[in-house]
N, C-alpha and C. Protein backbone atom coordinates (compact mmCIF):
# COMPACT_ATOMS: atom_id res chain seq x y z
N UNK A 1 -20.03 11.26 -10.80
CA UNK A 1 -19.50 11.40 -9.45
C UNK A 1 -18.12 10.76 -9.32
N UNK A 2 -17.97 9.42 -9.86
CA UNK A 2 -16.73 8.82 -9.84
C UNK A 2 -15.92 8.98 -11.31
N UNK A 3 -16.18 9.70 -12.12
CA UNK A 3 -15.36 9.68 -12.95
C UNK A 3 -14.16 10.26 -13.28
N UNK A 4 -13.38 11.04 -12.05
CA UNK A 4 -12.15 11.15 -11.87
C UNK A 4 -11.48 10.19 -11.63
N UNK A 5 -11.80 8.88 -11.88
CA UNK A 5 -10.80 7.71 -10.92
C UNK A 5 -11.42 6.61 -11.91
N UNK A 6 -10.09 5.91 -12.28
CA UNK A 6 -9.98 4.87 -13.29
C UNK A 6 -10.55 3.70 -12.85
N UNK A 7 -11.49 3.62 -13.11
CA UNK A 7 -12.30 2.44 -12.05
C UNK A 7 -12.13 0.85 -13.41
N UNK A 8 -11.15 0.14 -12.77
CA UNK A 8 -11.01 -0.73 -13.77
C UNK A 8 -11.50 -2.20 -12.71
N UNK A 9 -11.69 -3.57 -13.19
CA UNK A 9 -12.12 -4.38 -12.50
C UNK A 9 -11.06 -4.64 -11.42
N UNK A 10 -9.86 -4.57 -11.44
CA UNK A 10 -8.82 -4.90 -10.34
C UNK A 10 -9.09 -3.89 -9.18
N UNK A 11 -9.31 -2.07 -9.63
CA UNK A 11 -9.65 -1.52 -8.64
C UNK A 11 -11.19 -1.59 -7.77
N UNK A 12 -12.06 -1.99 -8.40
CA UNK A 12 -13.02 -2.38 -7.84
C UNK A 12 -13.25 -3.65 -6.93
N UNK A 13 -12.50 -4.60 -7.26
CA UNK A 13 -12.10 -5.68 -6.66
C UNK A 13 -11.09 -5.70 -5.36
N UNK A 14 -10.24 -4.31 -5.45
CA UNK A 14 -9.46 -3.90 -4.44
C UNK A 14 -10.33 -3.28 -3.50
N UNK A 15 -11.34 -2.58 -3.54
CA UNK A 15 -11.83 -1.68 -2.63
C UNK A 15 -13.28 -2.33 -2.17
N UNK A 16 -13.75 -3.20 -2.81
CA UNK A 16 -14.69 -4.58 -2.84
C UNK A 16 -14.17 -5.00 -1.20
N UNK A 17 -12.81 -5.54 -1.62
CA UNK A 17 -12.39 -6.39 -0.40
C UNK A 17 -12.02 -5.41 0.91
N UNK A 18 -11.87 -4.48 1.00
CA UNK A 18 -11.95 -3.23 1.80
C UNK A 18 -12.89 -3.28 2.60
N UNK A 19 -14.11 -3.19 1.42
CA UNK A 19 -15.48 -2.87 2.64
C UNK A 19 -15.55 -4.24 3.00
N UNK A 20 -15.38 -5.50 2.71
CA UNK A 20 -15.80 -6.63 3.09
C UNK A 20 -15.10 -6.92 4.42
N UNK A 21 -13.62 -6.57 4.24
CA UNK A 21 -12.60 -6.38 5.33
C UNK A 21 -13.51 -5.65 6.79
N UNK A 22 -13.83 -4.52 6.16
CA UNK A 22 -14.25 -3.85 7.33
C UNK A 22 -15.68 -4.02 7.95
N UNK A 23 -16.56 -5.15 6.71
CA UNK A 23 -17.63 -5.30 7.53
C UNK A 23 -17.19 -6.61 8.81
N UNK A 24 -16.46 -6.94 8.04
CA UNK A 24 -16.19 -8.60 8.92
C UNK A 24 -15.30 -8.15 9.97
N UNK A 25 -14.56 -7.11 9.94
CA UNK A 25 -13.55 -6.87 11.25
C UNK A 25 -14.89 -5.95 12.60
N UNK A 26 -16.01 -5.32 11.83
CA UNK A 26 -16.70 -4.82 13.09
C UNK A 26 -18.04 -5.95 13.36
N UNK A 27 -18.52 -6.93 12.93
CA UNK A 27 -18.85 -8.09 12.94
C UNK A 27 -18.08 -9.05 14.18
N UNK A 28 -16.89 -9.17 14.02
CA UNK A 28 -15.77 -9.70 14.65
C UNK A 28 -15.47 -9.18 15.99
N UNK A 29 -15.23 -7.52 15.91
CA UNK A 29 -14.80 -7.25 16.82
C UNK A 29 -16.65 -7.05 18.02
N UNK A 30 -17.44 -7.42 17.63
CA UNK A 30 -18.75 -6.99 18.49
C UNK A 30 -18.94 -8.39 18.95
N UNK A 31 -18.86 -9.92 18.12
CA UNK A 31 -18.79 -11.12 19.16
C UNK A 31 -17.40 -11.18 20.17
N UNK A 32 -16.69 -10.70 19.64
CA UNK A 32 -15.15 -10.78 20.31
C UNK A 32 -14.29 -9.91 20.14
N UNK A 33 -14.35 -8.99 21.35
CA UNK A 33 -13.58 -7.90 21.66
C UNK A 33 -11.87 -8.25 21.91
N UNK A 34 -11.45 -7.10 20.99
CA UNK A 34 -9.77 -7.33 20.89
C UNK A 34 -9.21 -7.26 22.04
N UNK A 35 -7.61 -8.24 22.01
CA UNK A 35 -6.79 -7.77 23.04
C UNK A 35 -5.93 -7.42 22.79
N UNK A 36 -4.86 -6.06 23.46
CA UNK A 36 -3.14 -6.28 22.73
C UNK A 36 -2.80 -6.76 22.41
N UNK A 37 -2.02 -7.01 21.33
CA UNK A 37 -1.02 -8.07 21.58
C UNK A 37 0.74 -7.40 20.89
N UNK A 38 1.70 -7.85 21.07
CA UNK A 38 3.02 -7.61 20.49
C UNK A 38 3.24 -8.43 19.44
N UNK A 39 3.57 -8.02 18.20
CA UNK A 39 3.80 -8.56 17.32
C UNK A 39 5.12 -8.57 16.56
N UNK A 40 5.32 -8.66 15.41
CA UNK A 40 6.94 -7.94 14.43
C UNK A 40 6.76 -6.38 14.76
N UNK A 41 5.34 -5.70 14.44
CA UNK A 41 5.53 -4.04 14.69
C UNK A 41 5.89 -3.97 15.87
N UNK A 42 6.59 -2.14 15.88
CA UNK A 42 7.34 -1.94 17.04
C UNK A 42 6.45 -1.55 18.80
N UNK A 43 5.15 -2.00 18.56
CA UNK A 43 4.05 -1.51 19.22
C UNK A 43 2.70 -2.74 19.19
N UNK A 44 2.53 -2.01 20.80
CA UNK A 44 1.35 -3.51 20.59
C UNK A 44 -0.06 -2.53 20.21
N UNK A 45 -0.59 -3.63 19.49
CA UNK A 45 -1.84 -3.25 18.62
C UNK A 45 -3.01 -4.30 18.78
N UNK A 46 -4.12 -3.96 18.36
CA UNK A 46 -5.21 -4.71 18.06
C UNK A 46 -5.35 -5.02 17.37
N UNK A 47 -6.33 -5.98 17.12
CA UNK A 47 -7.05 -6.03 15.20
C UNK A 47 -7.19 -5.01 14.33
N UNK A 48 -8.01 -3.62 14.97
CA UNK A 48 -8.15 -2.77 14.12
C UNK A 48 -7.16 -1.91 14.44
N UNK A 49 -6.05 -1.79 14.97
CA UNK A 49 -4.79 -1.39 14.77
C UNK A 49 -4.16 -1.96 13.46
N UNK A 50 -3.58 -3.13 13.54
CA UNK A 50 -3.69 -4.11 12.54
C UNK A 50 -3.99 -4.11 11.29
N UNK A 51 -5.28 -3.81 11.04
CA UNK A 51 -5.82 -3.89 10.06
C UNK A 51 -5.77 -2.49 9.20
N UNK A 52 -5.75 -1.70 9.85
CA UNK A 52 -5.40 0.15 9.46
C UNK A 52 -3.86 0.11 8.86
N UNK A 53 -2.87 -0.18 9.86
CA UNK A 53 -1.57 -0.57 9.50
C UNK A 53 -1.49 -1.35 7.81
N UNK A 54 -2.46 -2.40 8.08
CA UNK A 54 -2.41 -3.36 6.66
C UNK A 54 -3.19 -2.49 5.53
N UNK A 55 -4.05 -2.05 5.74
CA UNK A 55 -4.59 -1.77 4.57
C UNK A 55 -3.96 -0.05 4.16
N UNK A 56 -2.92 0.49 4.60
CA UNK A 56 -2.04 1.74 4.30
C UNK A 56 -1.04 0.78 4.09
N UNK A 57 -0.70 0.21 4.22
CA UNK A 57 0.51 -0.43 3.54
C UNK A 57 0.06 -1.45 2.14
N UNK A 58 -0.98 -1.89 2.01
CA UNK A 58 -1.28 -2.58 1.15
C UNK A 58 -1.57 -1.44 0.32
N UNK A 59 -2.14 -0.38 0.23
CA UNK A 59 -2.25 0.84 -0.93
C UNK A 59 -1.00 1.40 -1.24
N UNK A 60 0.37 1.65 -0.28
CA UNK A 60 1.29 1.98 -0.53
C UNK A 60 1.91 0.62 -1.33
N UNK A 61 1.99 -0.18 -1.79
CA UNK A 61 2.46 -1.28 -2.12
C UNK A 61 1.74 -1.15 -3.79
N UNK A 62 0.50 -0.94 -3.84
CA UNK A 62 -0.33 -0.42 -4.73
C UNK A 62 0.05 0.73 -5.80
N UNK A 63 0.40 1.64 -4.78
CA UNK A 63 1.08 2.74 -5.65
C UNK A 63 2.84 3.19 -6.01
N UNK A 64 3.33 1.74 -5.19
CA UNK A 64 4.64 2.26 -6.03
C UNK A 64 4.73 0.88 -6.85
N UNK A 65 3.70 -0.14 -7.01
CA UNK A 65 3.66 -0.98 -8.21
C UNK A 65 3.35 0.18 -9.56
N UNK A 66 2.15 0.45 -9.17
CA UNK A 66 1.83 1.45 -10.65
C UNK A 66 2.60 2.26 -10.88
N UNK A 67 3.34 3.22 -9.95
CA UNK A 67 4.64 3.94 -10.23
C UNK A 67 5.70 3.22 -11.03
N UNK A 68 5.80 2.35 -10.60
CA UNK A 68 6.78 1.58 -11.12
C UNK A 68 6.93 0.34 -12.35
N UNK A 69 6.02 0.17 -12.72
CA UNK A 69 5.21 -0.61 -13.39
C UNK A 69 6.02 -0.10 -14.91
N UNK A 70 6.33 0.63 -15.46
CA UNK A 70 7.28 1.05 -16.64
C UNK A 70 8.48 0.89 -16.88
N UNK A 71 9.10 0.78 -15.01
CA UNK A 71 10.67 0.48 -14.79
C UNK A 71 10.71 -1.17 -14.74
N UNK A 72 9.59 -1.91 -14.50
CA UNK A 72 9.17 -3.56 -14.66
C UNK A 72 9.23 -4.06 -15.79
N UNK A 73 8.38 -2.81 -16.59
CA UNK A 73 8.36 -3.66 -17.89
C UNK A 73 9.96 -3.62 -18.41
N UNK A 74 10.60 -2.45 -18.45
CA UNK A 74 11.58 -2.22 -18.96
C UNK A 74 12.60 -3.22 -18.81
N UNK A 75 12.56 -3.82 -17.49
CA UNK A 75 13.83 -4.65 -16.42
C UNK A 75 13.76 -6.05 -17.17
N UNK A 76 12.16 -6.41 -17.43
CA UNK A 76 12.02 -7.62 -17.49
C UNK A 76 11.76 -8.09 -19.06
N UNK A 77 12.09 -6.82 -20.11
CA UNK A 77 11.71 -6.77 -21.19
C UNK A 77 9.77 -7.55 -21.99
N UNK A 78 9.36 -7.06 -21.05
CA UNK A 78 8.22 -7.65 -21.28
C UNK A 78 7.90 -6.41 -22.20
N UNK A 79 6.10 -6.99 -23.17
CA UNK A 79 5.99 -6.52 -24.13
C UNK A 79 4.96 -5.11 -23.56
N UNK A 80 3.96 -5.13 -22.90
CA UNK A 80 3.28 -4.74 -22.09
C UNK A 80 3.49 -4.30 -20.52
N UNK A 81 2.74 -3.38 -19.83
CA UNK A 81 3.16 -3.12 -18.91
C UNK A 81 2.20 -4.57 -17.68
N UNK A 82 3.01 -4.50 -16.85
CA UNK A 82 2.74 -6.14 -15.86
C UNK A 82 0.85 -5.57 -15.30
N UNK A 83 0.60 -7.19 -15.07
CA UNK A 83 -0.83 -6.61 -14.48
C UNK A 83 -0.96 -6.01 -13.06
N UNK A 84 -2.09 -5.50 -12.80
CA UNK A 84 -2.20 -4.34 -11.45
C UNK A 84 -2.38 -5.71 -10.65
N UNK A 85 -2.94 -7.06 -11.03
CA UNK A 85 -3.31 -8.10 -10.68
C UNK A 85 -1.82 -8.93 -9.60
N UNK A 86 -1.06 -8.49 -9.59
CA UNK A 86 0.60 -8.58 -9.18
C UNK A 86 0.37 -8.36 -7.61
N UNK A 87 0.19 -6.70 -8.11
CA UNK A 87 0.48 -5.60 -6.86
C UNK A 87 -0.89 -5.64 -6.02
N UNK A 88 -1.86 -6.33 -6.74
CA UNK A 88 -3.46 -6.49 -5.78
C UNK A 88 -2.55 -8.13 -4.92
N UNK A 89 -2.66 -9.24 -5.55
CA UNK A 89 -2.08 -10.31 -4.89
C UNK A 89 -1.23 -9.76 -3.70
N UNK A 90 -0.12 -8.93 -4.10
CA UNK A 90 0.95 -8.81 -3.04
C UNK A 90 0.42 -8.03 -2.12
N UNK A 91 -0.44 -6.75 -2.25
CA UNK A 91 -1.01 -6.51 -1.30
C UNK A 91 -1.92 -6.94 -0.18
N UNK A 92 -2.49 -7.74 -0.86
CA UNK A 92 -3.44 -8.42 0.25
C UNK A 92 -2.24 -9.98 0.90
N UNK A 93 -1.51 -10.31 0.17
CA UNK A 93 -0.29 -10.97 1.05
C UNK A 93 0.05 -9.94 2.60
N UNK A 94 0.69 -9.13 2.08
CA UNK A 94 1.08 -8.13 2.94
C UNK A 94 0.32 -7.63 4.17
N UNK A 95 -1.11 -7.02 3.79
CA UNK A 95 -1.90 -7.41 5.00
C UNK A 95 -2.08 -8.46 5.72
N UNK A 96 -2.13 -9.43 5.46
CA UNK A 96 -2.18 -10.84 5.87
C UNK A 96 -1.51 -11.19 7.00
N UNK A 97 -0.13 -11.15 6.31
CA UNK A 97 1.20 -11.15 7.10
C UNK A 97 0.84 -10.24 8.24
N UNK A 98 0.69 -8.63 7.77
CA UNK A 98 0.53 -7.76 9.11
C UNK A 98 -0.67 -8.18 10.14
N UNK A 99 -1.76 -8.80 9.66
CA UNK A 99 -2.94 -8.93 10.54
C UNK A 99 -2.94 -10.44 11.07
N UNK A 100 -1.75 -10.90 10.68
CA UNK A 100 -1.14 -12.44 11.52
C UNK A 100 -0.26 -12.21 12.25
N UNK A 101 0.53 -11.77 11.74
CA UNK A 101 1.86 -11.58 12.55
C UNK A 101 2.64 -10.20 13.47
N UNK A 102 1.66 -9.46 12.96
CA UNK A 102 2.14 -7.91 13.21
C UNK A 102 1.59 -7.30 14.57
C-alpha cells in the first residue's frame, strides 16, 4: 500500500509528529477554544489557522531541502549528500515560530 513512498526513519518521524500535532491541537482546541489573534502573517488567524499555515510551510521547507540537497553538497564540498535530519529540525523550527508568533 505504501510502497510508492520512501519511508525512511526521518520521514516517519516527520509525519509521527503531524498526527501528534494534530491530536494535541483538537485535544487543545475542545478544553480551550481559539481566539483571533494578529500576528507577523498578513491576517488574523487561530491556532488551527496557524498550524495549517505551519505545517505547508514546514513540508515546503522539506522539499526544497531535498531538491536542493546536491547543490549543498556541492557548495559545501561535503562527501555525502547532508542529512534530511537538517531540513526535519528547520522545519519544525519554522512551525514553531509560525504557531508563536504568526
Amino acid at each position: 500500500m505504501f510502497e510508492w513512498m520512501a519511508w525512511t526513519l526521518p520521514v516517519a518521524v516527520f509525519f509521527t509528529c503531524i498526527v501528534l500535532m494534530l491530536i494535541g491541537m483538537t485535544v487543545w482546541e475542545i478544553r480551550s477554544p481559539t481566539v483571533e489573534r494578529k500576528g507577523f502573517l498578513p491576517l488574523r488567524t487561530t491556532r488551527g489557522d496557524r498550524l495549517f499555515i505551519g505545517l505547508l510551510s514546514a513540508a515546503y521547507v522539506n522539499l526544497a531541502f531535498v531538491g536542493c540537497s546536491d547543490k549543498i553538497q556541492t557548495l559545501l564540498g561535503l562527501e555525502s549528500e547532508p542529512s534530511v535530519w537538517f531540513s526535519f529540525v528547520l522545519s519544525m523550527a519554522v512551525l514553531a515560530l509560525i504557531m508563536r508568533k504568526g
